[in-house]
N, C-alpha and C. Protein backbone atom coordinates (compact mmCIF):
# COMPACT_ATOMS: atom_id res chain seq x y z
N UNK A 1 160.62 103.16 90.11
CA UNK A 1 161.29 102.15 89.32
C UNK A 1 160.45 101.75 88.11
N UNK A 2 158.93 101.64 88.16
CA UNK A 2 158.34 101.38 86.89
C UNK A 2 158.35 102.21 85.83
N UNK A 3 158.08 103.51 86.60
CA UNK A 3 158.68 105.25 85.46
C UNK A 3 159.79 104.18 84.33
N UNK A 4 160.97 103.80 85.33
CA UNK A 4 162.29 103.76 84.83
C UNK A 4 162.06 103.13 83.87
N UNK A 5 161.83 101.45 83.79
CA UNK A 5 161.61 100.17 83.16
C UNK A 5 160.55 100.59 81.79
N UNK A 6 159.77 101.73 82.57
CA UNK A 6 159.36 101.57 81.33
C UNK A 6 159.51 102.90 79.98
N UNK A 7 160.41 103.64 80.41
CA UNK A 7 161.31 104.50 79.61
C UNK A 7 162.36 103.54 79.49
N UNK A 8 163.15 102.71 80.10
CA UNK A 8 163.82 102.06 79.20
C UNK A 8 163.50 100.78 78.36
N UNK A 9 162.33 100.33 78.37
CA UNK A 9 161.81 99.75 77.40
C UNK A 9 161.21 100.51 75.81
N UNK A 10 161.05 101.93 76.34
CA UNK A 10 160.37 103.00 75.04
C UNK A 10 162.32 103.04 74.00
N UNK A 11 162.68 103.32 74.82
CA UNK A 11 164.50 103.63 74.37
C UNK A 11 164.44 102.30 73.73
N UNK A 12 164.33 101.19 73.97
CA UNK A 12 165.11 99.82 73.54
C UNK A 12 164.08 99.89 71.97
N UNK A 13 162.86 99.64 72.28
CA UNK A 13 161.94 99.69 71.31
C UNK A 13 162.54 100.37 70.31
N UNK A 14 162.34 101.91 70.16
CA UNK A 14 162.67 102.60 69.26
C UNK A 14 164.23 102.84 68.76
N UNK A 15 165.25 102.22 69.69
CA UNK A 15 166.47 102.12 69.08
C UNK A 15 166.47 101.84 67.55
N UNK A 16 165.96 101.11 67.12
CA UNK A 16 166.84 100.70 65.61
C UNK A 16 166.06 101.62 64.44
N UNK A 17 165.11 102.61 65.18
CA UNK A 17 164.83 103.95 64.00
C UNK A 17 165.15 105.12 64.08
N UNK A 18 166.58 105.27 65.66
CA UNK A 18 167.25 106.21 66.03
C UNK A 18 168.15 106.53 64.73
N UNK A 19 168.30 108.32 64.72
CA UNK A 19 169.34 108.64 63.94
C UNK A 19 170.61 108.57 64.80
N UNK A 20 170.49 108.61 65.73
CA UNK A 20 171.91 109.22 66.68
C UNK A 20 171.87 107.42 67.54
N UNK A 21 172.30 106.27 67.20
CA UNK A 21 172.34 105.11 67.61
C UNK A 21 172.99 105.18 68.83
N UNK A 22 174.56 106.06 68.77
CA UNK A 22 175.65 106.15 70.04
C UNK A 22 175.21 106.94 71.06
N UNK A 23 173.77 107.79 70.76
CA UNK A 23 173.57 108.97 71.51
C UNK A 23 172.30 108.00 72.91
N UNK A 24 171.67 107.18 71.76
CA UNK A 24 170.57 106.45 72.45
C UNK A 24 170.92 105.35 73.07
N UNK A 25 172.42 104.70 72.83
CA UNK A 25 173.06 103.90 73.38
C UNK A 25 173.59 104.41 74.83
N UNK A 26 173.79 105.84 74.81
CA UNK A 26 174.07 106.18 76.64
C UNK A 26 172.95 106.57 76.78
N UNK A 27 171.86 106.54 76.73
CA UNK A 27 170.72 106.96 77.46
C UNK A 27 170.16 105.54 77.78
N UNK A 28 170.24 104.68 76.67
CA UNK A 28 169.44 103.39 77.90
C UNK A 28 170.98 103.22 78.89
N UNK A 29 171.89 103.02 78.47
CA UNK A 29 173.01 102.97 79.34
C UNK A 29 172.86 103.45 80.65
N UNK A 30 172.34 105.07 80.87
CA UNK A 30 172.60 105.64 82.14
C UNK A 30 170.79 105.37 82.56
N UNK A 31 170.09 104.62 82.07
CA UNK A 31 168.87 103.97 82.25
C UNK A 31 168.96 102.75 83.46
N UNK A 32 169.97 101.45 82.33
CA UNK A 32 170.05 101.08 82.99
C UNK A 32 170.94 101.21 84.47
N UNK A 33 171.98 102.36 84.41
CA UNK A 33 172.75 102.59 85.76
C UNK A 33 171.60 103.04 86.66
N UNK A 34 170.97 104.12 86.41
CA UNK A 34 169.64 104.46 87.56
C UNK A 34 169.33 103.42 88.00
N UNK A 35 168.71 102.34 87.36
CA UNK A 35 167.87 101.33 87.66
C UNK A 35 168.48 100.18 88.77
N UNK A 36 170.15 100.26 88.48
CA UNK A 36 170.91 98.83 89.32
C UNK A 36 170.91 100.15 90.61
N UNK A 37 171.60 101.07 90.22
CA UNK A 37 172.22 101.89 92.14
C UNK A 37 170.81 101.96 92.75
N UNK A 38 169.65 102.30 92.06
CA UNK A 38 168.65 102.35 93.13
C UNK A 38 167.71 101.12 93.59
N UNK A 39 168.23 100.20 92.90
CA UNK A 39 168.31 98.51 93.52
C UNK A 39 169.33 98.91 94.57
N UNK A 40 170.52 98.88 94.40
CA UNK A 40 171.23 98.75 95.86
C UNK A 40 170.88 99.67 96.76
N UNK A 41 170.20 100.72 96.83
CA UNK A 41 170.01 101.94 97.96
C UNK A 41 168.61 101.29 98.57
N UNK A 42 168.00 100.65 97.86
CA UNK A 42 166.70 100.32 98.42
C UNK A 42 167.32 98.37 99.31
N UNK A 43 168.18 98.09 98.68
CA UNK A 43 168.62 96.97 99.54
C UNK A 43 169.26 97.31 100.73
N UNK A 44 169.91 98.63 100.93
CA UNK A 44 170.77 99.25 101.66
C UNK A 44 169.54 99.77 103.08
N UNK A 45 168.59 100.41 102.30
CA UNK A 45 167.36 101.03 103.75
C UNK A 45 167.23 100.01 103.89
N UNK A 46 166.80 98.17 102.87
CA UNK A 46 166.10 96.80 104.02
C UNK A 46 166.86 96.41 104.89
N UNK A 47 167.99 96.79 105.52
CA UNK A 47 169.20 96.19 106.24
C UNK A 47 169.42 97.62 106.97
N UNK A 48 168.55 98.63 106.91
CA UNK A 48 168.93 99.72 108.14
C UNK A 48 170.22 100.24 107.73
N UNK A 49 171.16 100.01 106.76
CA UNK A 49 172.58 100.64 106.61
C UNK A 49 172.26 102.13 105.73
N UNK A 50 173.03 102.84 105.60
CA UNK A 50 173.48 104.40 105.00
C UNK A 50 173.58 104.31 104.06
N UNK A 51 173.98 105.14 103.29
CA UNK A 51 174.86 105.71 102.23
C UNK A 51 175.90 106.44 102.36
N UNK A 52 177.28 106.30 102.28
CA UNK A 52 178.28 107.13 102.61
C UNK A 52 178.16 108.04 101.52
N UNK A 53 178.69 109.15 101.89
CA UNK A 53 179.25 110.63 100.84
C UNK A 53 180.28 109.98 99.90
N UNK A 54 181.24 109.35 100.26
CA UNK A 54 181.57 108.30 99.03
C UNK A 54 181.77 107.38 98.06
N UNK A 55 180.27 107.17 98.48
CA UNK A 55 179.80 106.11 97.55
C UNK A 55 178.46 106.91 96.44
N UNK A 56 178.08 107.66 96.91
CA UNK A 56 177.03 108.47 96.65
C UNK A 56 177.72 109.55 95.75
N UNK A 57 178.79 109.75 95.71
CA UNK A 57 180.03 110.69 94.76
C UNK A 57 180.23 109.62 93.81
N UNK A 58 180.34 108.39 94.24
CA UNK A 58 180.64 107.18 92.65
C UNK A 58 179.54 107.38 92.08
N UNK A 59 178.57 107.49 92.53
CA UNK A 59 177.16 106.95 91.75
C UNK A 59 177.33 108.34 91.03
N UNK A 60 177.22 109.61 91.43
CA UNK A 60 176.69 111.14 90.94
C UNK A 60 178.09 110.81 89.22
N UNK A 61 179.63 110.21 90.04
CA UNK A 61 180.34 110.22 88.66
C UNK A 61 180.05 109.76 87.72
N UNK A 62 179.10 108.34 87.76
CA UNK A 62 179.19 107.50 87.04
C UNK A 62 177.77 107.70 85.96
N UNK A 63 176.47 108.57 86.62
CA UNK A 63 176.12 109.11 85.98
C UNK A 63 176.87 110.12 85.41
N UNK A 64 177.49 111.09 85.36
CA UNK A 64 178.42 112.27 85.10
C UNK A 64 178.82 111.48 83.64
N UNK A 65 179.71 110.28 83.88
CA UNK A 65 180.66 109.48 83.09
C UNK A 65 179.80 109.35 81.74
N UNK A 66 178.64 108.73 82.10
CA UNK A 66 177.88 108.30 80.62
C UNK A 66 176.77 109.51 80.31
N UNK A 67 176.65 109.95 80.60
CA UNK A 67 175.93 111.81 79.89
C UNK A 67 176.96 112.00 79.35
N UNK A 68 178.60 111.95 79.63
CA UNK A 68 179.68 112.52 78.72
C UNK A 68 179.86 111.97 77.21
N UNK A 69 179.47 110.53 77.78
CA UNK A 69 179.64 109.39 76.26
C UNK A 69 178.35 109.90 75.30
N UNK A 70 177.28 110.54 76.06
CA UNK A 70 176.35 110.81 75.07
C UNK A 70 176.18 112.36 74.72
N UNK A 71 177.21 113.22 75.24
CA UNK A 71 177.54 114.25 74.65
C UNK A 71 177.41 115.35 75.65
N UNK A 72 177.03 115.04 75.82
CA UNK A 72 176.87 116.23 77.48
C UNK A 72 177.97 116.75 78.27
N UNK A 73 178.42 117.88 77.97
CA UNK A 73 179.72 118.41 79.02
C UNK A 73 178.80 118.73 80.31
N UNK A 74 179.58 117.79 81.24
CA UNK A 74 178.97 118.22 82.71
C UNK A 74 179.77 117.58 83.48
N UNK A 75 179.86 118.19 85.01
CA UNK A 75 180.46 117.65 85.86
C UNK A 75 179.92 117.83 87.11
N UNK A 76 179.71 116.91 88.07
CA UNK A 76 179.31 116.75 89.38
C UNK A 76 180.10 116.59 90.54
N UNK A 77 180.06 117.76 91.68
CA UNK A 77 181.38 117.65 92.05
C UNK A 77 180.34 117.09 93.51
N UNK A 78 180.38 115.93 94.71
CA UNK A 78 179.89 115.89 96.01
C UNK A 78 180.68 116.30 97.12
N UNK A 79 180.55 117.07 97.55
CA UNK A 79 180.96 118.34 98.83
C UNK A 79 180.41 117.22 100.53
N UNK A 80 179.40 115.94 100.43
CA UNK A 80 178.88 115.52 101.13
C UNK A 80 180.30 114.59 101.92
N UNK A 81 180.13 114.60 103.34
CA UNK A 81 180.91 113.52 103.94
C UNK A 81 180.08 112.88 104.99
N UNK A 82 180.48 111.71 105.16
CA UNK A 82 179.42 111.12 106.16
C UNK A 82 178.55 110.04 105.48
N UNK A 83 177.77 109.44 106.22
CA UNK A 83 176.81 108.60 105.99
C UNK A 83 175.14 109.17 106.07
N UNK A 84 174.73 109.19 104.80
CA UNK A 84 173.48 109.70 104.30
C UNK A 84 172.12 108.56 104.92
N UNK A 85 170.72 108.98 105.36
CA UNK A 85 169.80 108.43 105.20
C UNK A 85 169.67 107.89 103.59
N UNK A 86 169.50 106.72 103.43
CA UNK A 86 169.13 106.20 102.21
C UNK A 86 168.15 106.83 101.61
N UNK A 87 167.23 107.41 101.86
CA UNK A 87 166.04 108.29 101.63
C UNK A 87 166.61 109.33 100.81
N UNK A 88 167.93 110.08 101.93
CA UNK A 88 167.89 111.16 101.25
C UNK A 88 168.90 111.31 99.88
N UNK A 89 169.93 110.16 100.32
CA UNK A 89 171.02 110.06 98.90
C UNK A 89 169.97 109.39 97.74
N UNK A 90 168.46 108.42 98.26
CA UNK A 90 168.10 108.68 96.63
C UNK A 90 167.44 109.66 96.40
N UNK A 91 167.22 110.59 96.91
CA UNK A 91 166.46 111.62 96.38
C UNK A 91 167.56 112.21 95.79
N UNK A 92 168.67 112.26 95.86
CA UNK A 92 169.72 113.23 95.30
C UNK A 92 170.07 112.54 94.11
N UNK A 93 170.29 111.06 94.22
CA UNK A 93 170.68 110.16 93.04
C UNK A 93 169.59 110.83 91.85
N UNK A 94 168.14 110.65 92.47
CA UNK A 94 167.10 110.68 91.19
C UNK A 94 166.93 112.31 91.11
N UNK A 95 167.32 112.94 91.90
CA UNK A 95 167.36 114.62 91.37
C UNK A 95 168.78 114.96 90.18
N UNK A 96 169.65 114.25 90.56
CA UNK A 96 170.99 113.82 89.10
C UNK A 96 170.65 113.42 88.39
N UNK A 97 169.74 112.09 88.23
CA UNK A 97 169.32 111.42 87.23
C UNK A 97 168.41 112.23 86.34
N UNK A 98 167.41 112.53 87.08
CA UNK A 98 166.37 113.94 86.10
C UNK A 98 166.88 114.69 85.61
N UNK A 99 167.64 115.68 86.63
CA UNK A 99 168.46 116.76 85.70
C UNK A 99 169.37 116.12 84.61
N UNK A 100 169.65 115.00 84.65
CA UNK A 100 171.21 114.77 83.57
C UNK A 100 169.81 114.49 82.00
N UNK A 101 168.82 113.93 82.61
CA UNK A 101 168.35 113.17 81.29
C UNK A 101 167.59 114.42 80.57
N UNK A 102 167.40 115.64 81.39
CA UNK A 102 166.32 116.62 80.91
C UNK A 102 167.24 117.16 80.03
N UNK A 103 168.52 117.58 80.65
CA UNK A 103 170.03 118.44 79.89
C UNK A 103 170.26 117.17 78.76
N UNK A 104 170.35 116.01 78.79
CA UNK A 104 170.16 115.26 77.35
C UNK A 104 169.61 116.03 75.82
N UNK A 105 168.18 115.46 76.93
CA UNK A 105 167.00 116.32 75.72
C UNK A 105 166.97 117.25 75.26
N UNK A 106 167.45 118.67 76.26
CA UNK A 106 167.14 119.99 75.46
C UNK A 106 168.88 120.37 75.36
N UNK A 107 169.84 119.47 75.44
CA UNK A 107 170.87 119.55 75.18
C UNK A 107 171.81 120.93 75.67
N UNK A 108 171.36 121.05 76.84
CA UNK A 108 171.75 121.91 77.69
C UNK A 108 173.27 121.64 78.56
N UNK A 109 174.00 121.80 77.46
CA UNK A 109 175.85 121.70 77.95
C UNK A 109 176.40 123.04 77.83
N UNK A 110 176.74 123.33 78.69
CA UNK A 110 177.57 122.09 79.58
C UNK A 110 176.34 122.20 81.11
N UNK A 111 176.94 121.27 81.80
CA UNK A 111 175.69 120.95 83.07
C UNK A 111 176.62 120.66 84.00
N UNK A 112 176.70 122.30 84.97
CA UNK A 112 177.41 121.78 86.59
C UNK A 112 176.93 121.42 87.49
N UNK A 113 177.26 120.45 88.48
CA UNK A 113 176.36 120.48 89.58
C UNK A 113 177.00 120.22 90.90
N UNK A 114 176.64 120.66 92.53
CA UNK A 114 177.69 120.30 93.52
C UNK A 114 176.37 120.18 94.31
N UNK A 115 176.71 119.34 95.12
CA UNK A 115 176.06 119.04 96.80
C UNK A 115 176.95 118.90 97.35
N UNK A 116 176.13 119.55 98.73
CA UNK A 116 177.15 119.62 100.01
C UNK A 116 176.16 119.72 100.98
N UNK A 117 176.77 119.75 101.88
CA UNK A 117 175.57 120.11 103.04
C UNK A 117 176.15 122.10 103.53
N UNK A 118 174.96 122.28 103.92
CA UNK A 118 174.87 123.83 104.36
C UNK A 118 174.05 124.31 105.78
N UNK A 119 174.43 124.09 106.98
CA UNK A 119 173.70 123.85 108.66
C UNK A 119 173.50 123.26 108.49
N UNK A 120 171.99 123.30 108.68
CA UNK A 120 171.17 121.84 108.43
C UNK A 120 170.61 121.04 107.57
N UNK A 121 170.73 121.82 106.44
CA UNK A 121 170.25 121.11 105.33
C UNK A 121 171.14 120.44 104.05
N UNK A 122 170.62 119.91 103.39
CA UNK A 122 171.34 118.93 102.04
C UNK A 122 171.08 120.16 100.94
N UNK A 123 172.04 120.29 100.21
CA UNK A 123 171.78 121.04 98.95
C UNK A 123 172.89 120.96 97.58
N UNK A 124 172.00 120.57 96.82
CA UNK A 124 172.15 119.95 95.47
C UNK A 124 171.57 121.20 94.30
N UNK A 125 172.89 121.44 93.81
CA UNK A 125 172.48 122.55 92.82
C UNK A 125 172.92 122.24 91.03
N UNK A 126 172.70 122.65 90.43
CA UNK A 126 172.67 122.52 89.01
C UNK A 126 172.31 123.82 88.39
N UNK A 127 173.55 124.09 87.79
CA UNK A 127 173.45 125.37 86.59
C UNK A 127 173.85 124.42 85.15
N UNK A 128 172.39 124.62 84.54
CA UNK A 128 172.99 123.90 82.85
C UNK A 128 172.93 125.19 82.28
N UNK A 129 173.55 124.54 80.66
CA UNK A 129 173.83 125.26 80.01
C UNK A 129 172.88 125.96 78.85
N UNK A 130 171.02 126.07 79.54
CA UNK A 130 170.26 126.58 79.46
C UNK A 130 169.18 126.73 80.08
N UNK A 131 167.94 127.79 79.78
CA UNK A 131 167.00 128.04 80.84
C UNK A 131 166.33 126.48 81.31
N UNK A 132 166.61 126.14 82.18
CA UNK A 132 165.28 125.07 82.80
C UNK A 132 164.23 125.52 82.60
N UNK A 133 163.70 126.57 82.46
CA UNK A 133 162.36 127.17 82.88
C UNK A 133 161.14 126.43 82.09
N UNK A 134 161.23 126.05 81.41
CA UNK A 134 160.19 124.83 80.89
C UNK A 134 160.08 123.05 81.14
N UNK A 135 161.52 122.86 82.51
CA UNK A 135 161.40 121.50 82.54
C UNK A 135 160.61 121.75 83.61
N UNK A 136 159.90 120.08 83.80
CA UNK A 136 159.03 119.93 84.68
C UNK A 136 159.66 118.45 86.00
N UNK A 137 159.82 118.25 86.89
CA UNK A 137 160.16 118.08 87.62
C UNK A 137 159.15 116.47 87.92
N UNK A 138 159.44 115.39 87.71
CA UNK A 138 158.46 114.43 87.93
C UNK A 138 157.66 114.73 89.14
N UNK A 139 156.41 113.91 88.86
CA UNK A 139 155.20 113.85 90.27
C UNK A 139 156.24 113.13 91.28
N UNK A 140 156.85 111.81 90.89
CA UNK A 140 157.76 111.37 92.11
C UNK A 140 158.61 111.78 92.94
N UNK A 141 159.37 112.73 91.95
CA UNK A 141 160.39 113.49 92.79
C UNK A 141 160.47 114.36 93.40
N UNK A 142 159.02 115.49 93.27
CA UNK A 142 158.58 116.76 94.01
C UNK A 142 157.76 116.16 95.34
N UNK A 143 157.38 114.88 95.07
CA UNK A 143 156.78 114.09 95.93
C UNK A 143 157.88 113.19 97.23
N UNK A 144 158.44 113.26 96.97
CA UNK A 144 159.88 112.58 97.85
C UNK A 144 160.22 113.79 98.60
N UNK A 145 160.88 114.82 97.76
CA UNK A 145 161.14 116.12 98.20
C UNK A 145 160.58 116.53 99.52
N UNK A 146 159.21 116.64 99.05
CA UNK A 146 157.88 117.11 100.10
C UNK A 146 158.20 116.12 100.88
N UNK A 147 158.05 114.89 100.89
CA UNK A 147 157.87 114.43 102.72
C UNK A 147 159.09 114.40 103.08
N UNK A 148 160.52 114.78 102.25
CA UNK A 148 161.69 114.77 103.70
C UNK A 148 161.77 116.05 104.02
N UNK A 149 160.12 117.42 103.81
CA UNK A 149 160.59 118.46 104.32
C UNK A 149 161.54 119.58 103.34
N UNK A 150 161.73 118.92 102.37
CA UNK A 150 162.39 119.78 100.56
C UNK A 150 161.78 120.39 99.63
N UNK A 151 162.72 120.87 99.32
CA UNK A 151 161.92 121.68 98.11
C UNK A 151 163.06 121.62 96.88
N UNK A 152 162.25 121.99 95.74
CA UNK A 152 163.28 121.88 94.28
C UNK A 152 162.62 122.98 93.72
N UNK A 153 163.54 124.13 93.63
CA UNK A 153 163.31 125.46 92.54
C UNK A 153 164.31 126.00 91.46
N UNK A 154 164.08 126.69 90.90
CA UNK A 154 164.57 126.98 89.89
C UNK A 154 164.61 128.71 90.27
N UNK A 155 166.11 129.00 90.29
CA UNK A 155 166.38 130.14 90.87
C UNK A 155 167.10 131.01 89.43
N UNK A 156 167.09 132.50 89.58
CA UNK A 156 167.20 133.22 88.70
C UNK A 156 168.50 133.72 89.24
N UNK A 157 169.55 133.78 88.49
CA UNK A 157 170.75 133.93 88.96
C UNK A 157 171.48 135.01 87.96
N UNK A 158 170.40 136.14 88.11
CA UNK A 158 171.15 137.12 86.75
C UNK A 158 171.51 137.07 85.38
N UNK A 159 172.15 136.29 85.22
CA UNK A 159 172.64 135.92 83.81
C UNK A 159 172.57 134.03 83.05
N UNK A 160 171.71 133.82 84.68
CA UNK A 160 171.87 132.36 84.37
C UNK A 160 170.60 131.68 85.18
N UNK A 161 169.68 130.93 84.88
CA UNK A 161 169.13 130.21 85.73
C UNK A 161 169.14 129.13 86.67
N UNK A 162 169.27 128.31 87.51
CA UNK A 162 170.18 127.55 88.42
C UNK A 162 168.53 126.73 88.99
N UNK A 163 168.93 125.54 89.11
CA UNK A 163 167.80 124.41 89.59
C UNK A 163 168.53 123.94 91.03
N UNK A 164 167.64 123.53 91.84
CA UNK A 164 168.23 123.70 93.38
C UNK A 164 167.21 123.19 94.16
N UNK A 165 168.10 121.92 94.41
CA UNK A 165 167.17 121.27 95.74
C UNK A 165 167.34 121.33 97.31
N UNK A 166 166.83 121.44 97.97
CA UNK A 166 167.00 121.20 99.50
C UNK A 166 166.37 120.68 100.33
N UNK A 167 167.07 120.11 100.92
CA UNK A 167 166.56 119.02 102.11
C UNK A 167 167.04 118.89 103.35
N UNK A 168 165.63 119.16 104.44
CA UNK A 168 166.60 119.18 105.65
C UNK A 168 167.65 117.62 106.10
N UNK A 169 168.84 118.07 106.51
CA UNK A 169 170.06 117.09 107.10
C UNK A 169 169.39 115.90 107.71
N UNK A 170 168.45 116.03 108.88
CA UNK A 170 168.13 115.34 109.30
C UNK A 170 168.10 113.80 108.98
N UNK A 171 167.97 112.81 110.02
CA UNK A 171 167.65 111.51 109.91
C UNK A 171 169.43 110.48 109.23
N UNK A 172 170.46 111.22 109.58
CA UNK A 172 171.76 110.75 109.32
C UNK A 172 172.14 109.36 110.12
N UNK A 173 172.87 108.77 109.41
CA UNK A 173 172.99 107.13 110.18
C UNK A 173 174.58 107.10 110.12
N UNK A 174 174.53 107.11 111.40
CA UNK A 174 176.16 106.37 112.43
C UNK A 174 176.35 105.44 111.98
N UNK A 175 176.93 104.93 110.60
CA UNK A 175 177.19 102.96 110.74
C UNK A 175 178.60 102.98 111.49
């Protein structure tokens, strides 16, 4: 969360010497959306409750929604049903959030992405609409990854490169 606050304080700052005002206007925008859903997911683990697959599909749209306002063709489709460990829907929230803001920057549209579950594991994939091969993956989020047992690679898909997380299923909550 401090990462966050304080990239969206660098955005607010430098707004009024932006050329692209509407472009930097959805980026603190989907700044500040990161910042409120993962207030509620972290209020959600202090009370022991889940994350449903459909609530966790609002959040993936609503990022989806404002990358569109800032130019980004992409769409996120969630394949997930059920009630998620809070753990693991934010690791998926902030693996959307990275990928949407990296495809910002190097303006990599259009940007698909689907999770679903597959046996036992969670998997969250993303084909943009260029090589990842030079993004770098925050210390936090390769770090989350690692202790639920995940991994995040960047797979070569012939004609296309594809970013791809997985995480074992485990630790699901019955509400």
């Amino acid at each position: 969360m401090e990462r966050r606050i304080r990239t969206l304080e660098h955005l607010i700052e430098t707004f009024p010497g932006t050329e692209h005002p509407h472009e930097r206007t959805a980026c603190i925008t989907l700044c500040l959306c990161h910042i409120k859903r993962r207030c509620n997911m972290f209020f959600l683990a202090r009370q022991g409750e889940g994350l449903s697959g459909d609530e966790l599909s609002m959040y993936l749209d609503e990022l989806a929604e404002l990358a569109r306002y800032a130019g980004l063709q992409m769409l996120i489709r969630c394949g997930q049903s059920g009630v998620l460990e809070v753990r693991r829907a934010a690791l998926c929230y902030d693996f959307a959030f990275e990928t949407i803001s990296w495809a910002l920057r190097e303006n990599a549209s259009p940007l698909l992405g689907y999770l679903e579950s597959e046996g036992a594991h969670l998997v969250f994939r993303f084909l943009p609409g260029s090589d990842p091969g030079q993004w770098n993956f925050s210390e936090e989020l390769t770090t989350a990854a690692d202790a639920l047992g995940g991994q995040i690679i960047c797979k070569d898909l012939d004609d296309a490169v594809g970013i791809c997380m997985t995480v074992p299923l485990g630790g699901d909550v019955h509400v």
